[in-house]
N, C-alpha and C. Protein backbone atom coordinates (compact mmCIF):
# COMPACT_ATOMS: atom_id res chain seq x y z
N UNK A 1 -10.59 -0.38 23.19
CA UNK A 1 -9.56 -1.39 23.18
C UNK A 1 -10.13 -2.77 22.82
N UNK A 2 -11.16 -2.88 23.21
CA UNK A 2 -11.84 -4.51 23.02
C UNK A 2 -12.20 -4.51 21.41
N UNK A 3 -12.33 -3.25 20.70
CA UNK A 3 -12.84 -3.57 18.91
C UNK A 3 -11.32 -3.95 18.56
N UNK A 4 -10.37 -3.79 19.12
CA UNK A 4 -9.11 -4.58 18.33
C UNK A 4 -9.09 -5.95 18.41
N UNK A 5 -9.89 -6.42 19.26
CA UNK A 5 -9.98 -8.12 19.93
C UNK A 5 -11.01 -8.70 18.49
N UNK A 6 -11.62 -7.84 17.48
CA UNK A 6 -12.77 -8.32 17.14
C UNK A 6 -12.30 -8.01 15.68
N UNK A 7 -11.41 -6.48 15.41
CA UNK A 7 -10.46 -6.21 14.02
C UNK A 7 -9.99 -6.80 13.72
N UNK A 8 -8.67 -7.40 14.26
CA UNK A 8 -7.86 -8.12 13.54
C UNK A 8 -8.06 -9.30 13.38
N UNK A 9 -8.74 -10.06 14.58
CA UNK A 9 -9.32 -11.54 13.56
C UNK A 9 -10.34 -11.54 12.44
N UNK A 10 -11.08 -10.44 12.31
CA UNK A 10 -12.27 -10.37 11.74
C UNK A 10 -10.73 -9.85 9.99
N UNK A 11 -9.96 -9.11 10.08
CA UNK A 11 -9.17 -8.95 9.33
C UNK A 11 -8.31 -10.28 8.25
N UNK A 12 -7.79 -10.71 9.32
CA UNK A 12 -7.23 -11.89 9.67
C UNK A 12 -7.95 -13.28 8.21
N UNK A 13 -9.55 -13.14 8.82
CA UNK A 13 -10.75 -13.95 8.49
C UNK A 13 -10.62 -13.92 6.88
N UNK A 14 -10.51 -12.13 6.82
CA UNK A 14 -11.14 -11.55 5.67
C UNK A 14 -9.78 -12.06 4.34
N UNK A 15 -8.86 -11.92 4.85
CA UNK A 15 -7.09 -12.18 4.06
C UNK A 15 -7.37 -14.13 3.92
N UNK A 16 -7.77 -14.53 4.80
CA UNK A 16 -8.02 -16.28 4.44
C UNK A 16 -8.91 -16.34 3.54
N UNK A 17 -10.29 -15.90 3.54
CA UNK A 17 -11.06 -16.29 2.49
C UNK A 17 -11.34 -15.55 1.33
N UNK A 18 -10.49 -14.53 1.52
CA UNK A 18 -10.14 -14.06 -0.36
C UNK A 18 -9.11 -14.81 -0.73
N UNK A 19 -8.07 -15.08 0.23
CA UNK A 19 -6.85 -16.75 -0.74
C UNK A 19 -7.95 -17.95 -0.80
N UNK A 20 -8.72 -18.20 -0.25
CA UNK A 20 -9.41 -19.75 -0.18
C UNK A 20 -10.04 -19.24 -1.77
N UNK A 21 -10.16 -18.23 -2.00
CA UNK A 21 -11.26 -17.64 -3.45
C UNK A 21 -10.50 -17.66 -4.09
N UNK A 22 -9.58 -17.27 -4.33
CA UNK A 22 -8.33 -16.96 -5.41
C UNK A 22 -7.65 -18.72 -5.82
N UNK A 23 -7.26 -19.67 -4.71
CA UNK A 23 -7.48 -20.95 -4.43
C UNK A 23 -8.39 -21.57 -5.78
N UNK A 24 -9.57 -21.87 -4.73
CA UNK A 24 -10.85 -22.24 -5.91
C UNK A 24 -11.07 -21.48 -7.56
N UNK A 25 -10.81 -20.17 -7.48
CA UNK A 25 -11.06 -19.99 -8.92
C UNK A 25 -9.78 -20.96 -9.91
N UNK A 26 -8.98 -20.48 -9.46
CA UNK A 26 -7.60 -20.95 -10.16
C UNK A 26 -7.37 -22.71 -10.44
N UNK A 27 -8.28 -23.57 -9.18
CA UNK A 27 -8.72 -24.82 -9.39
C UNK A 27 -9.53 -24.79 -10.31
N UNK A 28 -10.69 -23.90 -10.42
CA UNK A 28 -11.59 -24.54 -11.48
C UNK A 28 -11.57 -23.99 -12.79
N UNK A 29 -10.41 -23.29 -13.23
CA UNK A 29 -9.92 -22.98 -14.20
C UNK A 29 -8.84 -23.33 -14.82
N UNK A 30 -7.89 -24.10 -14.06
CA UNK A 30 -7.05 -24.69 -14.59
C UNK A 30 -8.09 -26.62 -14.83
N UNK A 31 -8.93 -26.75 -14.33
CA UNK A 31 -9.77 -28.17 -14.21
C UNK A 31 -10.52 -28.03 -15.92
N UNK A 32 -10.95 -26.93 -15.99
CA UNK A 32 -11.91 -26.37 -17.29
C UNK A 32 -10.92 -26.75 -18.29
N UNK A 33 -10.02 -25.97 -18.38
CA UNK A 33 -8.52 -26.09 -19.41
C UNK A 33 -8.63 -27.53 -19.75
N UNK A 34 -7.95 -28.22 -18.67
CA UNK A 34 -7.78 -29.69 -18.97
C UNK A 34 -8.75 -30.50 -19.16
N UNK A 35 -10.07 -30.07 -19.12
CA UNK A 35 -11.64 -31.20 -19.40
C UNK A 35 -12.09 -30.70 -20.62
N UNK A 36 -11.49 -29.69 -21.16
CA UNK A 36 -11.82 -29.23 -22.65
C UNK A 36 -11.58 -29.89 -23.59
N UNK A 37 -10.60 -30.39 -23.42
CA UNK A 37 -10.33 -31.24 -24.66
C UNK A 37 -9.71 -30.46 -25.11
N UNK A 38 -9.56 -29.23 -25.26
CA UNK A 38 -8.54 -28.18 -26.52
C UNK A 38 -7.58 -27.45 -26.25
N UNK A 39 -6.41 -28.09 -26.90
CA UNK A 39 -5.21 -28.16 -26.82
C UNK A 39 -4.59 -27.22 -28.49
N UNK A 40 -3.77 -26.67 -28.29
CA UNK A 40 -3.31 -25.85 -29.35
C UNK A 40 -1.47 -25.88 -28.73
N UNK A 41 -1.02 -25.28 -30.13
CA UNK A 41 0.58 -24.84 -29.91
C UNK A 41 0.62 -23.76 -29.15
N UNK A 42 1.50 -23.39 -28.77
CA UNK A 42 1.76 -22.27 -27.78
C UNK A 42 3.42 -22.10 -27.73
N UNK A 43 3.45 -20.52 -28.85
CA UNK A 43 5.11 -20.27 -28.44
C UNK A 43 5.47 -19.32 -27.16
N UNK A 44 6.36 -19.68 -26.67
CA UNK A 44 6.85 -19.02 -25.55
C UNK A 44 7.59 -17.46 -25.86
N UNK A 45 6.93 -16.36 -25.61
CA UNK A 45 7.25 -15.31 -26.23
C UNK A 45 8.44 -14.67 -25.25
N UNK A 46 8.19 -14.98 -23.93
CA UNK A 46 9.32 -14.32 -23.21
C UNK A 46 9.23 -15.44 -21.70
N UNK A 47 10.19 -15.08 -20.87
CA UNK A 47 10.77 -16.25 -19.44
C UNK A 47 11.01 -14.76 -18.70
N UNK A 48 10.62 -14.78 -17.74
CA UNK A 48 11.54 -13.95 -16.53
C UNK A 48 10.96 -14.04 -15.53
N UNK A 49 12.00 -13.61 -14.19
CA UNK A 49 11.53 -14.17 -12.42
C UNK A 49 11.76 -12.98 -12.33
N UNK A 50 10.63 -13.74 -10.93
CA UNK A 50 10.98 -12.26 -10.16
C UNK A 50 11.37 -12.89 -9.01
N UNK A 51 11.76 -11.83 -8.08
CA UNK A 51 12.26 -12.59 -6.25
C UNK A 51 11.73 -11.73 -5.15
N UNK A 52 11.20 -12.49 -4.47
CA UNK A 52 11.04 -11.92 -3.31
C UNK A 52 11.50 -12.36 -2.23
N UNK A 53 11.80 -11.24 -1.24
CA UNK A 53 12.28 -11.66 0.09
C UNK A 53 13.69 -11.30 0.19
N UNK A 54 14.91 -11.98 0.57
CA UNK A 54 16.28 -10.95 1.15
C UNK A 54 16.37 -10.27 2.36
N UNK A 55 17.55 -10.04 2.71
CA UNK A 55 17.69 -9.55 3.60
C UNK A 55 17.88 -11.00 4.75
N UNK A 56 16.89 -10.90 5.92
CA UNK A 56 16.93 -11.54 6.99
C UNK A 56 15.69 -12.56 6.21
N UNK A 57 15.25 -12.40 5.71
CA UNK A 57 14.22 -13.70 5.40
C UNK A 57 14.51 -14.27 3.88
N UNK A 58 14.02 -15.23 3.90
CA UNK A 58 14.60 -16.60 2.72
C UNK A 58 14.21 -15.75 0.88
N UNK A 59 14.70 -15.72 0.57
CA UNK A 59 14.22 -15.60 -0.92
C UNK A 59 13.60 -16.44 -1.77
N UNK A 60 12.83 -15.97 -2.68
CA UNK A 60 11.90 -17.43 -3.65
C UNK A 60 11.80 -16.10 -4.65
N UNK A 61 12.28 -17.30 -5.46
CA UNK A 61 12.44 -16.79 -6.97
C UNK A 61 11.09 -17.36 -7.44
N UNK A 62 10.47 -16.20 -8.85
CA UNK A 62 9.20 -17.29 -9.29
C UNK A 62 9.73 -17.14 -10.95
N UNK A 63 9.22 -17.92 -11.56
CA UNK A 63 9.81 -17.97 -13.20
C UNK A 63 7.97 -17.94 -13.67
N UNK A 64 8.59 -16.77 -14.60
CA UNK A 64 7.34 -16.62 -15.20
C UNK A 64 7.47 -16.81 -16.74
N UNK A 65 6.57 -17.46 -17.47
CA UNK A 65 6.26 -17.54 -19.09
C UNK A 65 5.30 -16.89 -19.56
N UNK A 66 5.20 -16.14 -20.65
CA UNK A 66 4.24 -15.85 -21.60
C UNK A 66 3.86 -16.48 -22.28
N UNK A 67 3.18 -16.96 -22.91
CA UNK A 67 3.17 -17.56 -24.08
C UNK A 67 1.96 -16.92 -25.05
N UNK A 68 2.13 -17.43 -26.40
CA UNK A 68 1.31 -17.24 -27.07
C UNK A 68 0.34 -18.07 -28.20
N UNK A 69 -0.83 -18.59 -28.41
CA UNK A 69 -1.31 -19.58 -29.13
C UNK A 69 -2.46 -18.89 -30.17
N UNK A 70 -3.24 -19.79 -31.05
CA UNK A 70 -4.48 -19.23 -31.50
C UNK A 70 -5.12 -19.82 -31.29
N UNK A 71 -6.41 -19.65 -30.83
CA UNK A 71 -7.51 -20.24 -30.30
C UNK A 71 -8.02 -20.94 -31.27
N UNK A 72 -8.90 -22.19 -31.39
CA UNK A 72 -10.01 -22.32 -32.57
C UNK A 72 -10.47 -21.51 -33.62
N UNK A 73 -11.35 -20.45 -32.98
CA UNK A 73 -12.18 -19.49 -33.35
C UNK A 73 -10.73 -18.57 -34.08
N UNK A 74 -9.66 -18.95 -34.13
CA UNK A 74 -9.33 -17.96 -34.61
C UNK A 74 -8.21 -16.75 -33.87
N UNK A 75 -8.93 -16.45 -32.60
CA UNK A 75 -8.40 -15.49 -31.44
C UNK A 75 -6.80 -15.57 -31.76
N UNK A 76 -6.30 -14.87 -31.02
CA UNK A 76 -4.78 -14.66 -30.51
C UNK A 76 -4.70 -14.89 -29.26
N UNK A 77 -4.57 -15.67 -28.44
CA UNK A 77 -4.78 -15.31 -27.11
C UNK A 77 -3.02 -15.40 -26.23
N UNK A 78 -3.22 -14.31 -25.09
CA UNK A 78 -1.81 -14.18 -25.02
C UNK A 78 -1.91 -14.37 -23.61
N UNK A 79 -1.21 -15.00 -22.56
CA UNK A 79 -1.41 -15.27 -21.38
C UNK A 79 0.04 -15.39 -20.47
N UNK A 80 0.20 -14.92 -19.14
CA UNK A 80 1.40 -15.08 -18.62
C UNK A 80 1.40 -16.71 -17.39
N UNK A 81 2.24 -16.90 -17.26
CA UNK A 81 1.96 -18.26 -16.30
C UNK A 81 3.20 -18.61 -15.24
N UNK A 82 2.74 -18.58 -13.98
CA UNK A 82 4.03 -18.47 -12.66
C UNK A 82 4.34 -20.54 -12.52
N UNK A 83 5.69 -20.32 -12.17
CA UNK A 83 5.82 -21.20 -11.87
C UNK A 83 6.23 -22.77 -12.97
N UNK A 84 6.26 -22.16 -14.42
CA UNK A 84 6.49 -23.30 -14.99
C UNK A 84 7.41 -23.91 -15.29
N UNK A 85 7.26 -25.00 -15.97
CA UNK A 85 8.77 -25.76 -15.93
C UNK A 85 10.23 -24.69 -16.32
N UNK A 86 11.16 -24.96 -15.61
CA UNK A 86 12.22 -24.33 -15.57
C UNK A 86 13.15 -24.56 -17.40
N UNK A 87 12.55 -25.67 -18.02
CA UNK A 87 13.52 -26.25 -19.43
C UNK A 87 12.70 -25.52 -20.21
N UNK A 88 11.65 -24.79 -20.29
CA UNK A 88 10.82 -23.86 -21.34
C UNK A 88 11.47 -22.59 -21.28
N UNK A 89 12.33 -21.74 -22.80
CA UNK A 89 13.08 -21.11 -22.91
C UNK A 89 11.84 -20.06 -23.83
N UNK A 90 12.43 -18.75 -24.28
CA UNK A 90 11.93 -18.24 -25.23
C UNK A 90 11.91 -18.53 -26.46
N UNK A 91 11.04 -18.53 -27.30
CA UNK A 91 10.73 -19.25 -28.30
C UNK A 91 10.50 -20.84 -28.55
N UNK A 92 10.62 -21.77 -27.45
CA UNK A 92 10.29 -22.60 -27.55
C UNK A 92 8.90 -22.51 -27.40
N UNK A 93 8.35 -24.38 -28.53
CA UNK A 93 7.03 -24.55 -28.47
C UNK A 93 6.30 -25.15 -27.77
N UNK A 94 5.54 -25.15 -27.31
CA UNK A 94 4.85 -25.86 -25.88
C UNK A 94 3.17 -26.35 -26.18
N UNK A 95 2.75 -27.07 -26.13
CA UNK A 95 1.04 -27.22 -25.87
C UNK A 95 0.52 -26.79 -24.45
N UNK A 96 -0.21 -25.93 -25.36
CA UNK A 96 -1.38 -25.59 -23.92
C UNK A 96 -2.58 -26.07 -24.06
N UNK A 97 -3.42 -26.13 -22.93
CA UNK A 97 -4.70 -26.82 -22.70
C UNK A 97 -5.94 -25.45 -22.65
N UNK A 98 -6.48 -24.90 -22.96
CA UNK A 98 -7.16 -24.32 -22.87
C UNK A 98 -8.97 -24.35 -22.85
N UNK A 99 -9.52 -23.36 -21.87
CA UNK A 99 -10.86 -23.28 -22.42
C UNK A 99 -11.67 -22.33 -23.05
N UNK A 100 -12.43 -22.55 -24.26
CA UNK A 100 -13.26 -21.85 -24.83
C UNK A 100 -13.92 -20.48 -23.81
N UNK A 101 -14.53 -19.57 -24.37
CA UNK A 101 -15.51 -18.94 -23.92
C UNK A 101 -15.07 -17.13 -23.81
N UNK A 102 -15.89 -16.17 -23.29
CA UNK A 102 -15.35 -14.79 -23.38
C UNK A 102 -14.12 -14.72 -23.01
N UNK A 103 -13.82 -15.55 -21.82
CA UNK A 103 -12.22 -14.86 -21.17
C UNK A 103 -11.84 -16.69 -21.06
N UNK A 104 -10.45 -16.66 -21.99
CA UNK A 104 -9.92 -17.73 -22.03
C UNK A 104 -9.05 -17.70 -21.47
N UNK A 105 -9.35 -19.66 -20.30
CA UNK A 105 -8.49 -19.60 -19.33
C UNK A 105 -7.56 -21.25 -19.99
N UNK A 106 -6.27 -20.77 -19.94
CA UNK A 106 -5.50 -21.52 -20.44
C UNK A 106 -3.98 -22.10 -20.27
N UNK A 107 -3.53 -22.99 -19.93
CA UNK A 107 -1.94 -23.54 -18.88
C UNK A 107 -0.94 -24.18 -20.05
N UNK A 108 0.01 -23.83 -19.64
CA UNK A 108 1.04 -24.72 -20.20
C UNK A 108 0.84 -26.27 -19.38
N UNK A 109 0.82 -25.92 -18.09
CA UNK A 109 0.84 -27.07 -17.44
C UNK A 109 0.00 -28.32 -17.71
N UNK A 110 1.19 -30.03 -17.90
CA UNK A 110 0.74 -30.87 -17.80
C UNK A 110 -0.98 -31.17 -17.16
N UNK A 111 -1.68 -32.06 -17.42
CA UNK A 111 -3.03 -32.37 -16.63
C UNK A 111 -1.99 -33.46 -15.38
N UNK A 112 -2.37 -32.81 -14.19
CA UNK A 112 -2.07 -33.63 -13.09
C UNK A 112 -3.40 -33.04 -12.02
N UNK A 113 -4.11 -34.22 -12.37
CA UNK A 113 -5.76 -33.79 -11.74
C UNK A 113 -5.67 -34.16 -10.31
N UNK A 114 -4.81 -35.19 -9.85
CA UNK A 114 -4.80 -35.93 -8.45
C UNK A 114 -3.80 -34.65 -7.54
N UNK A 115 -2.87 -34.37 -8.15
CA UNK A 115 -2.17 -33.39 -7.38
C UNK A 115 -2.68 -32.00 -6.87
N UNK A 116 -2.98 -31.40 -8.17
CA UNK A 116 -4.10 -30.32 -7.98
C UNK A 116 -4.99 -30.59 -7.06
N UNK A 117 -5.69 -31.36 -6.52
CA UNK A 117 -6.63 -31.59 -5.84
C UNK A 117 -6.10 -31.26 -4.74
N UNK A 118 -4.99 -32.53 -4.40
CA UNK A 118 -4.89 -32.61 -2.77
C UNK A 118 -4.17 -31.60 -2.83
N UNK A 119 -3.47 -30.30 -3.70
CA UNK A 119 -2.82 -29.24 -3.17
C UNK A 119 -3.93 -27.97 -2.86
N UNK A 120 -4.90 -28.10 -3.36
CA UNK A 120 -5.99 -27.42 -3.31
C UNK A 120 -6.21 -27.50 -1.97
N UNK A 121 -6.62 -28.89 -1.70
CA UNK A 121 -7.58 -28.86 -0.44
C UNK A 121 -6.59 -29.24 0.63
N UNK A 122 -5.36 -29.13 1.02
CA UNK A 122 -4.66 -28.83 1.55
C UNK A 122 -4.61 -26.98 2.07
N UNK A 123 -4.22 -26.65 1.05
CA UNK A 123 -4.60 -25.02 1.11
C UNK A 123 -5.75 -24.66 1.92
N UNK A 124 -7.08 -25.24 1.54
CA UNK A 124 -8.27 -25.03 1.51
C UNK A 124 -8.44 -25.11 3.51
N UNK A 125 -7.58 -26.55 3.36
CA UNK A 125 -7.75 -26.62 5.27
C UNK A 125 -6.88 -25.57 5.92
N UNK A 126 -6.07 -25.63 5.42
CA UNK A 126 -5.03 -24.75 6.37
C UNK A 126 -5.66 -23.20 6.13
N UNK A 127 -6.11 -22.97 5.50
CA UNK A 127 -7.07 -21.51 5.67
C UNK A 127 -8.55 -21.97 6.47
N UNK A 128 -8.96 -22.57 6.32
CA UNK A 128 -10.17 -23.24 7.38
C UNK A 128 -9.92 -23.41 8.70
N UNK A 129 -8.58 -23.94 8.83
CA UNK A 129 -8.10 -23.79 10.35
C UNK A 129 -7.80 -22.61 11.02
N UNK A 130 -7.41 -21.29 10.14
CA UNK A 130 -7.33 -19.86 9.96
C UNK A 130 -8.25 -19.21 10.54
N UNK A 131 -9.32 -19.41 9.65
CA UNK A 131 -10.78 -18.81 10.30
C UNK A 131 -11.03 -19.63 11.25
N UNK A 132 -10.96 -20.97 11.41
CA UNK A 132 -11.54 -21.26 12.61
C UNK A 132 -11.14 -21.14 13.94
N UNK A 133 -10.17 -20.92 13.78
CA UNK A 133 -9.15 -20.16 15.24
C UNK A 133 -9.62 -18.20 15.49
N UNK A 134 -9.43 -17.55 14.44
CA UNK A 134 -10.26 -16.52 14.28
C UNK A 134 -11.22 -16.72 15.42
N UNK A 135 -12.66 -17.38 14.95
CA UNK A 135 -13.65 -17.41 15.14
C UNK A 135 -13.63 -17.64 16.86
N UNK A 136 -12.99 -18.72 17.13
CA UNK A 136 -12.94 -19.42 18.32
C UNK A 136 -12.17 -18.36 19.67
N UNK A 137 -11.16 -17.72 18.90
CA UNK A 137 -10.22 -16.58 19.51
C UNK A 137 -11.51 -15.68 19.96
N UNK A 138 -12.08 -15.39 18.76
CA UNK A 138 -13.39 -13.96 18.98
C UNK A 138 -14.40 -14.55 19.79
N UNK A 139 -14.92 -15.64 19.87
CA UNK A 139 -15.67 -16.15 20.75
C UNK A 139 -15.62 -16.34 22.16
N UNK A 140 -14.23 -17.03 22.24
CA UNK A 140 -13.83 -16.65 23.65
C UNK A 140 -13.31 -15.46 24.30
N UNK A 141 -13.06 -15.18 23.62
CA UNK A 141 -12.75 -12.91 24.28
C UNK A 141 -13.77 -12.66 24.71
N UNK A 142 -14.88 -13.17 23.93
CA UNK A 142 -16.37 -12.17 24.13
C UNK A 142 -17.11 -13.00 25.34
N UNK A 143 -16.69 -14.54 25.72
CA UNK A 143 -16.71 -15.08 27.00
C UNK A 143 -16.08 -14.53 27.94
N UNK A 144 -14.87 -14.00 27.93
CA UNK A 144 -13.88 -13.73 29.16
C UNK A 144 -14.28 -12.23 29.49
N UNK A 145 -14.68 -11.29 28.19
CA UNK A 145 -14.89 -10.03 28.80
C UNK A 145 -16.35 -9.97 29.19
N UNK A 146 -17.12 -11.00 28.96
CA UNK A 146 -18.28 -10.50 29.28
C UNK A 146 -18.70 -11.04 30.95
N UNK A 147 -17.75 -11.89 31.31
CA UNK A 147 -17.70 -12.77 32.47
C UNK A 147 -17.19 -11.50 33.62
N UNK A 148 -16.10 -10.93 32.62
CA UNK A 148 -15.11 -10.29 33.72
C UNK A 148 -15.90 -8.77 34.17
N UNK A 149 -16.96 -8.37 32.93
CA UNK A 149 -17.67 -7.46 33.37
C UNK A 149 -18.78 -7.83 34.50
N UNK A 150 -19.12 -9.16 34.42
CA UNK A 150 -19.76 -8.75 35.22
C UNK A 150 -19.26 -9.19 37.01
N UNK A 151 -18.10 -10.16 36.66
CA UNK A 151 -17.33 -10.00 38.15
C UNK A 151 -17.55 -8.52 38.23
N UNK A 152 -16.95 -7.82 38.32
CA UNK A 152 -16.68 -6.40 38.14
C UNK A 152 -17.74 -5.57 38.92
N UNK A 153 -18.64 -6.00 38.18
CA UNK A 153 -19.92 -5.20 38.36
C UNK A 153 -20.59 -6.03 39.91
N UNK A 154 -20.38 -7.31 40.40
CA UNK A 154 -20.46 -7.63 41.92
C UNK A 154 -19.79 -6.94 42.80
N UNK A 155 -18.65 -6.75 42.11
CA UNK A 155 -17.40 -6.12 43.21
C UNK A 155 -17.91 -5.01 43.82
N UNK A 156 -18.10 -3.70 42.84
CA UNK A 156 -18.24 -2.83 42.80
C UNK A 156 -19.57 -2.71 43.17
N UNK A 157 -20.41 -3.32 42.61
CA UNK A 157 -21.75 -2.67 43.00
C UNK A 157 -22.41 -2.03 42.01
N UNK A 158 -21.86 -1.49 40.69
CA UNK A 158 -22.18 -1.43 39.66
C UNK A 158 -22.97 -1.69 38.61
């Protein structure tokens, strides 16, 4: 019974700092995009949402774009993107920001470097406060049961 005291925060831990990772990559790839300097056309090949939630809990719709551009070099590169402006239809043309290299990472989205940040590291705490409650939860269990064993073990004689 006590490895469940130590599973699910240790679980818990593990679900925060693969989002804190997913977080940071997606910061420093949408940061790359916009410090590149390279910007190309980009037609919008298709729009569609999806929804989650219903029922007894709230729904959130997400709007997704495809788009499509050519790289410098030439490439085709074809990429999907959550969340973008709602006035980008199919077939409209859009600039994207992109960066060079094997796997090109590349946004429709405006450069808004100040926002990104503090939404980042907003995220970043509120998963830090995650694990650190985790941690503090598992720490003190392992105070209270180790205390209570050994009350226990006076009582008894044990």
């Amino acid at each position: 019974m006590d490895v469940m005291f130590y599973v699910v925060p240790g679980l818990i831990m593990a679900v925060a700092l693969f989002g804190a990772y997913r977080v940071v990559r997606r910061w420093l790839q949408m940061r790359g995009a916009w410090n590149s300097g390279l910007t190309a056309e980009a037609r919008c090949l298709r729009m569609f949402t999806t929804t989650h939630g219903g029922g007894e809990s709230r729904v959130r719709t997400v709007i997704h774009h495809v788009y499509e551009f050519t790289a410098r070099d030439g490439r085709t590169v074809r990429f999907e993107e959550e969340d973008g402006p709602r006035t980008v239809l199919e077939g409209d043309i859009v600039t994207v920001y992109y960066s060079e290299g094997r796997e090109v990472a590349a946004t429709a989205v405006p450069p808004r470097h100040g926002k990104q940040a503090a939404t980042t590291f907003a995220i970043l705490a509120f998963l830090g406060v995650m694990v650190a409650f985790c941690i503090g939860f598992m720490v003190t269990y392992s105070d209270l049961s180790s205390s209570s064993d050994s009350v226990d073990s006076e009582i008894t004689g044990f």
